[in-house]
Protein backbone atom coordinates (compact mmCIF):
# COMPACT_ATOMS: atom_id res chain seq x y z
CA UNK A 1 -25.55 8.55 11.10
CA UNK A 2 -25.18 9.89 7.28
CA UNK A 3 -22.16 12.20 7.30
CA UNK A 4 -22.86 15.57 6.34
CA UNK A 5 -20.53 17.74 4.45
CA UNK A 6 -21.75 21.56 4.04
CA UNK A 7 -20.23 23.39 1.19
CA UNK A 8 -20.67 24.98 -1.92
CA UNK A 9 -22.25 23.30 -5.49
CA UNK A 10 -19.20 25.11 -7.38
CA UNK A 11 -16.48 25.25 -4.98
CA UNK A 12 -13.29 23.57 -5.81
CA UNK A 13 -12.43 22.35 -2.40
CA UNK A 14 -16.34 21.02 -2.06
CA UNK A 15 -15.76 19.08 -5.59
CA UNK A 16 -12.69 17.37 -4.69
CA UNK A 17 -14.31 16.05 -1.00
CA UNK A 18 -17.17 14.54 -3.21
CA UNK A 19 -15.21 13.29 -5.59
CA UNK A 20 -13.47 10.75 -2.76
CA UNK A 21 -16.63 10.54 -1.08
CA UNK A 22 -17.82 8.47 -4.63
CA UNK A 23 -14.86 6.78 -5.02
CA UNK A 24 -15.16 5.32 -1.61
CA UNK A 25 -18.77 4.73 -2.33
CA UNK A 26 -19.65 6.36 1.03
CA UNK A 27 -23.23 8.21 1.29
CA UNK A 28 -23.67 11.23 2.54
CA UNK A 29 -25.58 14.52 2.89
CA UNK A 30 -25.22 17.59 0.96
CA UNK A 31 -25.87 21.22 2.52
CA UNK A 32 -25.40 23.93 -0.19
CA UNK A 33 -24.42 27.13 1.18
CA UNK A 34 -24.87 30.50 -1.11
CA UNK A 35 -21.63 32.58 -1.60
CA UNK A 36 -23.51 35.14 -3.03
CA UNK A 37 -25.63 35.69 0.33
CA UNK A 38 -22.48 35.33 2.45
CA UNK A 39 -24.00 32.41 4.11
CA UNK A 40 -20.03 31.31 4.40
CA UNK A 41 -19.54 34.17 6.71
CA UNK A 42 -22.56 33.66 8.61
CA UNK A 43 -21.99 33.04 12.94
CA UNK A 44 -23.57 29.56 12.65
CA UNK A 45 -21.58 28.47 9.90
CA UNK A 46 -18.12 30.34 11.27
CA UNK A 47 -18.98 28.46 14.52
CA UNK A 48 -18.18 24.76 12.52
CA UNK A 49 -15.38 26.54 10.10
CA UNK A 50 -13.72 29.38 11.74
CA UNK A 51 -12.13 30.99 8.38
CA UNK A 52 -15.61 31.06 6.56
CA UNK A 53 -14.78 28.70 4.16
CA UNK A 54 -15.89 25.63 2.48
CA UNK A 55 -16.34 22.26 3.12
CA UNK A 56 -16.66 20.95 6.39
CA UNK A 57 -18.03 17.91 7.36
CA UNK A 58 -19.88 16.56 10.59
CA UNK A 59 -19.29 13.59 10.94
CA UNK A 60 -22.33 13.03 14.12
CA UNK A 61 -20.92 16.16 15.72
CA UNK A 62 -17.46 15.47 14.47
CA UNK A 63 -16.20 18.43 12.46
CA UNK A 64 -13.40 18.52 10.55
CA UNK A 65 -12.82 20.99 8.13
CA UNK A 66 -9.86 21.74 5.10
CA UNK A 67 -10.74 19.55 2.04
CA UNK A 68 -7.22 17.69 2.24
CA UNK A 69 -8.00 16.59 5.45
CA UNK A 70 -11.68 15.82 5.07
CA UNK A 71 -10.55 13.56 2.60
CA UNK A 72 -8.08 11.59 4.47
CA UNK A 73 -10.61 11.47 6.97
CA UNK A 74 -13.09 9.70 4.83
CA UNK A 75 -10.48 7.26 2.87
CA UNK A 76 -8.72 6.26 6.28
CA UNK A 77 -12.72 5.67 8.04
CA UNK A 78 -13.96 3.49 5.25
CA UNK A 79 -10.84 2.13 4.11
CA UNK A 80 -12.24 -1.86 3.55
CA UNK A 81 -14.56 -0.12 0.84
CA UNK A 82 -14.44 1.67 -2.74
CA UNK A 83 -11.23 2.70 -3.89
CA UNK A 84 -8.16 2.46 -1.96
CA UNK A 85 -6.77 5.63 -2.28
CA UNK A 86 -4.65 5.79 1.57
CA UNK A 87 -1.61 3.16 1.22
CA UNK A 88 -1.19 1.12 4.13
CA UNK A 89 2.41 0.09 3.52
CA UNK A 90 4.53 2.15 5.45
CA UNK A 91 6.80 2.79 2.71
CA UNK A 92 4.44 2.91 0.14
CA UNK A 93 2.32 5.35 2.57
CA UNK A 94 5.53 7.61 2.78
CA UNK A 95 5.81 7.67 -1.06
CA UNK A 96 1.47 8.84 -0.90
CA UNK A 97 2.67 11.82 1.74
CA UNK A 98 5.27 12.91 -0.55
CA UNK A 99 2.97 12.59 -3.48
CA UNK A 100 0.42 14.38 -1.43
CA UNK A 101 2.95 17.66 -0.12
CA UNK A 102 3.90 17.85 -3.79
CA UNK A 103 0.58 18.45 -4.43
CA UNK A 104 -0.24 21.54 -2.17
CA UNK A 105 3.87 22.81 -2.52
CA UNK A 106 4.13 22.25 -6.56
CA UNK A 107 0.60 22.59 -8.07
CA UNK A 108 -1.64 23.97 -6.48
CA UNK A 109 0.02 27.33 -4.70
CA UNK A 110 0.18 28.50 -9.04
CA UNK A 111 -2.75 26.62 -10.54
CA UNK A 112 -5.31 27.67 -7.61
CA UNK A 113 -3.81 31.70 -7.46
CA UNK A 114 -3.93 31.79 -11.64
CA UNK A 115 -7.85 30.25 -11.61
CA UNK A 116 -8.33 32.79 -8.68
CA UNK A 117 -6.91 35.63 -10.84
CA UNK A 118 -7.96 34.66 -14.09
CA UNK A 119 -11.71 32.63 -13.61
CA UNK A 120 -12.76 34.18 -10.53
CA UNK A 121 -12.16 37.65 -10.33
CA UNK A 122 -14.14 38.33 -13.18
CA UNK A 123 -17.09 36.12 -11.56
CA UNK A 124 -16.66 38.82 -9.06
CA UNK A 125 -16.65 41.86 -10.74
CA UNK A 126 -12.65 42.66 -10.50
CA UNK A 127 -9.88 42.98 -13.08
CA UNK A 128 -7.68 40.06 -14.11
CA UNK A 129 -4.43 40.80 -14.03
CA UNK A 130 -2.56 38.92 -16.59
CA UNK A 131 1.07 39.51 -15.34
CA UNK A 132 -0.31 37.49 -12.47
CA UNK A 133 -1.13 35.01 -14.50
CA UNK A 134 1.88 34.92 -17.21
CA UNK A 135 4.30 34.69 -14.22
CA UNK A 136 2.03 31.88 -11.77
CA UNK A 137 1.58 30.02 -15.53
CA UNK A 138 5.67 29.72 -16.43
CA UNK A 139 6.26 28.62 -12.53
CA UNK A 140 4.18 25.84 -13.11
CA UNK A 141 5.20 25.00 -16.32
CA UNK A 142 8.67 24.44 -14.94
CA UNK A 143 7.35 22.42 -12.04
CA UNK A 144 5.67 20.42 -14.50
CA UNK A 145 8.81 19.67 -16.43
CA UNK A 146 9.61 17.69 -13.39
CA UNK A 147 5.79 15.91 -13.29
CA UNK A 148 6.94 14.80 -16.30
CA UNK A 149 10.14 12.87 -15.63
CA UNK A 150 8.27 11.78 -12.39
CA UNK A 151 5.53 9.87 -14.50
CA UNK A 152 7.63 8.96 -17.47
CA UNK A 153 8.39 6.19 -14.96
CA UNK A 154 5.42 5.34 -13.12
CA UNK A 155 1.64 5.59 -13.88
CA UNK A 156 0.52 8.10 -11.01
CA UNK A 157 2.39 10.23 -9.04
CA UNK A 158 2.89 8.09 -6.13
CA UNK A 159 3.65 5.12 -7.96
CA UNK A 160 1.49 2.70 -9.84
CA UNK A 161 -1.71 2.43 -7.85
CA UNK A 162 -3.95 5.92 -7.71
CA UNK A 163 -3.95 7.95 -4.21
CA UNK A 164 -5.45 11.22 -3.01
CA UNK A 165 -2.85 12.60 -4.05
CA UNK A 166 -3.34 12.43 -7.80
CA UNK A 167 -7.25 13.20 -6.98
CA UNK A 168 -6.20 16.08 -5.05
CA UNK A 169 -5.23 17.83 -8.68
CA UNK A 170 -8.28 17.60 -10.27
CA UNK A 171 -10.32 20.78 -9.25
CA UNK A 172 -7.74 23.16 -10.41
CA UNK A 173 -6.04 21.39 -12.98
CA UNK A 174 -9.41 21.25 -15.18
CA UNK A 175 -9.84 24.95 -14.62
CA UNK A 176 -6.28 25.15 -16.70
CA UNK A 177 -8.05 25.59 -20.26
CA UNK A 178 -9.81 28.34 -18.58
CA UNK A 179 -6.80 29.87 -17.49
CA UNK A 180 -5.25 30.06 -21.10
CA UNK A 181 -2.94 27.60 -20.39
CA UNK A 182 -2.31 24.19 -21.93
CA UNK A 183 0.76 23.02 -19.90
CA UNK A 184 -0.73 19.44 -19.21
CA UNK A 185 -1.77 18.54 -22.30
CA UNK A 186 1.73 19.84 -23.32
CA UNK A 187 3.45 17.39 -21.64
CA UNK A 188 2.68 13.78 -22.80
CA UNK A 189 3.00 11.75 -19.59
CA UNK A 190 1.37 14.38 -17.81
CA UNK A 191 -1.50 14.57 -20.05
CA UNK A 192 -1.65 10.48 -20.05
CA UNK A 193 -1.71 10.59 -16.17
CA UNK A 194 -4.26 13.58 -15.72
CA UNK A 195 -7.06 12.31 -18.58
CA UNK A 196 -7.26 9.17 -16.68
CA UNK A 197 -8.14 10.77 -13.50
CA UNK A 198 -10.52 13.54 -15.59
CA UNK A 199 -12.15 10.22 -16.87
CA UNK A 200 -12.67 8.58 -13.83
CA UNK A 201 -16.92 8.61 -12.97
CA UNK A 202 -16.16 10.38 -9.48
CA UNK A 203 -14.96 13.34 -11.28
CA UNK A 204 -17.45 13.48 -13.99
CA UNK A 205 -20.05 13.55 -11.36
CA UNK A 206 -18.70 16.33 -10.09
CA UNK A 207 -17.17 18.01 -12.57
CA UNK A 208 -19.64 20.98 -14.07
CA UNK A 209 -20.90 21.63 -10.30
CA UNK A 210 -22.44 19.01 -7.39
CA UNK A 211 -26.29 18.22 -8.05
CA UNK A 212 -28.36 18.72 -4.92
CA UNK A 213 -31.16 16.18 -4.69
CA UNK A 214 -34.16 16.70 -1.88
């Protein structure tokens, strides 16, 4: 059976699952859902993802939802195919975890609340509010001070072969620009590290929104 992954065409969690869903050169089915109709919040849909969010993915009445873990899920089930993106050296594996909680603890609790505050609230009609922004901006910048002496010494941030952990960045760290800020370019290793990932064909695929097909 074709997994199935039901999300949104612009969500950020949705582009990173597809992302590692090309890289592993897996197929699979795409369900849109409409934020604007609230088809998140709808019973059937809360019945598969209890917090009315996107992606999940049924996996032939599997589901598994949280795009971190959807992604494991898919590099550790096809793992003798595309990419390898899950280590399978213990230590190496331990050095992809850390890589991985640096991720969610470092990066993305700042770069995901300053896109929220400064690209999406206006999509939804509120006010941005730039203090937010300033002060979730400057924490990051200092946590990507240490990025850069990280990969000043090794080409991703796991070591020298790409993870999920670097992929993990990519949604929010392209939505920087939008943001107002420049800290990755800023920062030369950082930069080096994050164009190659931006470059990578999984991403462009996915980049300006997910294409549904019939």
């Amino acid at each position: 059976m074709v997994l199935t992954l039901v999300g949104s065409p612009i969500s950020t969690c949705t582009k990173r699952v597809v992302a590692v869903f090309l890289e592993k050169q897996v197929p699979f089915k795409f369900v849109p859902i409409d934020f604007t109709k609230g088809e998140h919040k709808a019973p059937a849909f809360m019945e598969k993802q209890p917090f009315g969010q996107v992606p999940y993915l049924d996996d032939d009445g599997y589901i598994i939802y949280e795009s971190r873990a959807i992604c494991r899920y898919i590099a550790e089930k096809y793992a003798d195919q595309g990419t390898p993106l899950i280590p399978t050296d213990l230590k190496a594996k331990g050095l992809f975890e850390q890589a991985a909680s640096i991720e969610q603890s470092n990066f993305d609790v700042y770069a995901s609340k300053a896109a929220f505050e400064a690209v999406f609230k206006p999509n939804m009609g509120l006010v941005t509010d730039k203090s937010v922004v300033d002060s979730l901006v400057k924490q990051l910048e200092q946590k990507l001070d240490v990025y850069e002496q990280i990969l000043s010494k090794q080409k991703y941030l796991a070591g020298d072969e790409l993870t999920l952990a670097d992929l993990f960045h990519l949604p929010y760290g392209a939505l920087l620009p939008a943001v107002g800020s420049n800290a990755i370019q800023e920062r030369p290793n950082v930069a080096r590290w994050f164009n190659s990932l931006t470059e990578r064909p999984s991403w462009k695929a996915v980049k300006d929104g997910i294409v549904v097909t019939a």
